[in-house]
Protein backbone atom coordinates (compact mmCIF):
# COMPACT_ATOMS: atom_id res chain seq x y z
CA UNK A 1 34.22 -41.97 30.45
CA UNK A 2 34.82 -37.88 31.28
CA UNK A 3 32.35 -35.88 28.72
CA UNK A 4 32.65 -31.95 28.94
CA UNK A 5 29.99 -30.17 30.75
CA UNK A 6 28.67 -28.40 27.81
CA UNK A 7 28.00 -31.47 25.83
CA UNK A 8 24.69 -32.47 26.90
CA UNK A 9 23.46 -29.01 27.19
CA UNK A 10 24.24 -28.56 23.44
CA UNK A 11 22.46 -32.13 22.43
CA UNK A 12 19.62 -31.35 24.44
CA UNK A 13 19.23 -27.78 22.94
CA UNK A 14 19.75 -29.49 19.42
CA UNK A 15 16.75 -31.71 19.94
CA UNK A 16 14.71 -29.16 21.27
CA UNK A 17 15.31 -26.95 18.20
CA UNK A 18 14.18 -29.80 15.80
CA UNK A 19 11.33 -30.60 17.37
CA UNK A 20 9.89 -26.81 17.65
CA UNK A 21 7.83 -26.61 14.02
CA UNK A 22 6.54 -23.44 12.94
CA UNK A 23 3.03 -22.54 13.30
CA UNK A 24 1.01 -22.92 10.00
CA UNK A 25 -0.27 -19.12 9.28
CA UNK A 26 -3.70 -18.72 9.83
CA UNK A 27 -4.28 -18.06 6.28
CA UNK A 28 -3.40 -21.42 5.52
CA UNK A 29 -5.86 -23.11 7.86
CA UNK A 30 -9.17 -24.99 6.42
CA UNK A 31 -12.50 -22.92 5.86
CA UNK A 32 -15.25 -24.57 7.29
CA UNK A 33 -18.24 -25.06 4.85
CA UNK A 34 -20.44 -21.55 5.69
CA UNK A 35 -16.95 -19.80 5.16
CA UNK A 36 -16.63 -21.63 1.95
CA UNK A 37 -19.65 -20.64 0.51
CA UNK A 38 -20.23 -17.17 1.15
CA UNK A 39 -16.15 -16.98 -0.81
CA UNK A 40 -17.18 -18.38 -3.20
CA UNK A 41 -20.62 -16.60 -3.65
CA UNK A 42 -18.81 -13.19 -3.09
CA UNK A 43 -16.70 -13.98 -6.13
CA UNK A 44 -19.31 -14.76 -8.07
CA UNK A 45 -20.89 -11.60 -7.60
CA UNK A 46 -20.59 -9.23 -10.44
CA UNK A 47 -22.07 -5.90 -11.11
CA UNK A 48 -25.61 -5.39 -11.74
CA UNK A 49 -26.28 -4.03 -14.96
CA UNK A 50 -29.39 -1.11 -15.51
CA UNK A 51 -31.20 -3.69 -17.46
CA UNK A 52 -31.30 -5.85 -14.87
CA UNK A 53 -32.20 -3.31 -12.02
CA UNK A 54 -35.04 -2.83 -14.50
CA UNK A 55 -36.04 -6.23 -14.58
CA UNK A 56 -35.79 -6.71 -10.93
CA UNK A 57 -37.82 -3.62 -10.05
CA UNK A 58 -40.40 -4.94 -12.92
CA UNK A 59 -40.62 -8.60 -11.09
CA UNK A 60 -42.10 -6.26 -8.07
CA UNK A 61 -38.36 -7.18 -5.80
CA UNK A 62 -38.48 -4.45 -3.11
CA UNK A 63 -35.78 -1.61 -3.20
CA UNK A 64 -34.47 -2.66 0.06
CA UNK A 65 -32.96 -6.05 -1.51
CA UNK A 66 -31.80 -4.55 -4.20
CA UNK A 67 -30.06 -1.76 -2.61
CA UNK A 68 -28.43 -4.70 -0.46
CA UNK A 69 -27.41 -6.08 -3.73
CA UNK A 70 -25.91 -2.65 -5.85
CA UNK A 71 -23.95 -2.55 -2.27
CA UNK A 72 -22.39 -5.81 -2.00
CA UNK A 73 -22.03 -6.08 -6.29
CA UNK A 74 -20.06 -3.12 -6.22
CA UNK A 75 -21.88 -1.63 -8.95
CA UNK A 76 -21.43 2.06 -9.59
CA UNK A 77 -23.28 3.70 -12.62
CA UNK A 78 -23.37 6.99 -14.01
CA UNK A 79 -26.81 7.97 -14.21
CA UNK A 80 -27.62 11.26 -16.18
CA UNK A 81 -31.04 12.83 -15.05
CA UNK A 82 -31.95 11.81 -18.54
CA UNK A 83 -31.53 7.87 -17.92
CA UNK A 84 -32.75 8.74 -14.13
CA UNK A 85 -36.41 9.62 -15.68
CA UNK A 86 -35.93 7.18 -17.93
CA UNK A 87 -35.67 4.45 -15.37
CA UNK A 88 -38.03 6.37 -13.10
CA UNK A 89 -40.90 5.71 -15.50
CA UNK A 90 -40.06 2.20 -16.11
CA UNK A 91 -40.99 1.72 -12.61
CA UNK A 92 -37.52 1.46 -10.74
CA UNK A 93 -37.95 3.03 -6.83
CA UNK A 94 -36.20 6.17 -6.25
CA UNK A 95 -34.59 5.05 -3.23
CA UNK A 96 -33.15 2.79 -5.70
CA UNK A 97 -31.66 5.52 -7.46
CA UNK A 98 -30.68 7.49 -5.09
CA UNK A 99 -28.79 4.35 -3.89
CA UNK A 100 -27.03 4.07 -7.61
CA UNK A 101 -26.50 8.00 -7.57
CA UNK A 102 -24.39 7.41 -3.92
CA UNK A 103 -22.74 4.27 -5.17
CA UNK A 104 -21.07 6.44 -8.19
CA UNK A 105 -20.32 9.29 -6.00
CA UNK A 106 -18.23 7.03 -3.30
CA UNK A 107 -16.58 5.12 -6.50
CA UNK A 108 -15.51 8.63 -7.91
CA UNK A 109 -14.13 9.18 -4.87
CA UNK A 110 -12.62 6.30 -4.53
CA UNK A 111 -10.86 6.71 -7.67
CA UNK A 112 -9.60 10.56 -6.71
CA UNK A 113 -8.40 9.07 -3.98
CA UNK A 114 -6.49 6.41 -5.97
CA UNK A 115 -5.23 8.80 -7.72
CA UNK A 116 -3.91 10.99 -5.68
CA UNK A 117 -1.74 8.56 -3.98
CA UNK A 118 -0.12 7.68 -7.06
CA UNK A 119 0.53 10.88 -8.15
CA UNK A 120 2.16 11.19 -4.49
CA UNK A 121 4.22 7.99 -4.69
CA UNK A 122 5.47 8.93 -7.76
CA UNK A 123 6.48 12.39 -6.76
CA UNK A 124 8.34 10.78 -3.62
CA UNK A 125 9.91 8.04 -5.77
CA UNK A 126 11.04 11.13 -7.96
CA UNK A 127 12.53 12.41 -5.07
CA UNK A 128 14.19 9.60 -3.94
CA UNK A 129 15.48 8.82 -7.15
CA UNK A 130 17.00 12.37 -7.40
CA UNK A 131 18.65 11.98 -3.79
CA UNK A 132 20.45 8.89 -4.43
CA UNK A 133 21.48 10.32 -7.91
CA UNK A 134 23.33 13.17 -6.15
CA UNK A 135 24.93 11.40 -3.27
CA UNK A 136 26.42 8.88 -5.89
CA UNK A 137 27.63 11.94 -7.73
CA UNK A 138 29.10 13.41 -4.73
CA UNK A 139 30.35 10.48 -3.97
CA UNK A 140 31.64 9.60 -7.47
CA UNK A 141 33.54 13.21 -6.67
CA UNK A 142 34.48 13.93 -3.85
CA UNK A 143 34.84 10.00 -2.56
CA UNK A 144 33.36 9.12 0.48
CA UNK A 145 34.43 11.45 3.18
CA UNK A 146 32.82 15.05 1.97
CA UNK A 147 33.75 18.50 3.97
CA UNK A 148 31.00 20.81 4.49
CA UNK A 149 33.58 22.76 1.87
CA UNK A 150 33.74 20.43 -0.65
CA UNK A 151 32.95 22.54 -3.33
CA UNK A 152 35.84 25.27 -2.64
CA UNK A 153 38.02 23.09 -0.43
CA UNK A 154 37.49 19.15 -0.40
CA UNK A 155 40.06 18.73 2.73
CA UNK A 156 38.63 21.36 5.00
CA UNK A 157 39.85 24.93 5.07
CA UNK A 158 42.03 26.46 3.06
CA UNK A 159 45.88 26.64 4.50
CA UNK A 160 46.14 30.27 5.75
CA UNK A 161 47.51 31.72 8.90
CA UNK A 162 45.41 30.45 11.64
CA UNK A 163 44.35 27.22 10.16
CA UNK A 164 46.36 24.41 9.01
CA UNK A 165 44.17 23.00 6.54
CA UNK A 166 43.34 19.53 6.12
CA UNK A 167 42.09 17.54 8.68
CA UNK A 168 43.24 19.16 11.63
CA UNK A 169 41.07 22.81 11.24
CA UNK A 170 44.81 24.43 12.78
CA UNK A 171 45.62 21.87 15.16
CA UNK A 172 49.47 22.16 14.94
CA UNK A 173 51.37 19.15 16.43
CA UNK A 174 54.88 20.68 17.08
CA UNK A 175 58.22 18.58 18.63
């Protein structure tokens, strides 16, 4: 029996390529148990509320754990210097506050920043918009081929002495 030379080349590159499987993306692979808790504890975290910084403060917790907490809760709150006193006298550490005071400030930030990027994707997206608006009226004009002259002279320059117009720019072919 004569078989080509290519032949089992080709079938052996044909099993190889269905035998190679993908990797599985890391994102896919199994948490182990300490990974699967502290997901499932950080989404069960929710902002801490003044009443309860109250509380907590009350129950004698120390500032340093809760300032942990008002960090990892994400909690940002607004705190007038009439509410600071206020919380101030009902026995809430200043550090505390302080802590509350920087949490709102980075959170304000935050949301400038936020802002200003969608004001500036916008504007770009604006622009974009407006570019491919006037190359498809251009194009919806002039077709797809566009002189530098297209306004005055679609074909190039006009035909005087010294230029030939159209394509050429006064090339003159003569027999």
């Amino acid at each position: 029996m004569n078989r080509p030379g290519w032949l089992p080349g080709l079938v052996a590159g044909l099993l190889l390529a269905g035998c190679a499987a993908p990797r599985v993306a890391p994102s896919a692979d199994r948490l182990d148990e300490g990974q699967l808790a502290r997901a499932v504890a950080q989404s069960r975290i929710v902002p801490l509320t003044v009443a309860r910084i109250v509380a907590r403060s009350r129950a004698g917790e120390a500032p340093g754990s809760l300032i942990d907490d008002i960090r990892s809760s994400n909690t940002h709150l607004a705190l007038p210097p009439e509410t600071r006193a206020t919380l101030r006298g009902q026995g809430v550490a200043e550090a505390v506050l302080d802590e509350l005071a920087a949490a709102h400030a980075r959170w304000a930030q935050d949301q400038a920043t936020a802002e200003k990027v969608r004001r500036d994707t916008a504007r770009i997206e604006a622009a974009d918009r407006a570019r491919a608006e006037e190359a498809r009226r251009r194009r919806d004009d002039y077709g797809p081929y566009v002189s530098p002259y297209a306004p005055l002279w679609p074909y190039g320059y006009p035909p005087y002495r010294g230029y030939g117009g159209g394509f050429g720019w006064g090339v003159h072919i003569r027999r």
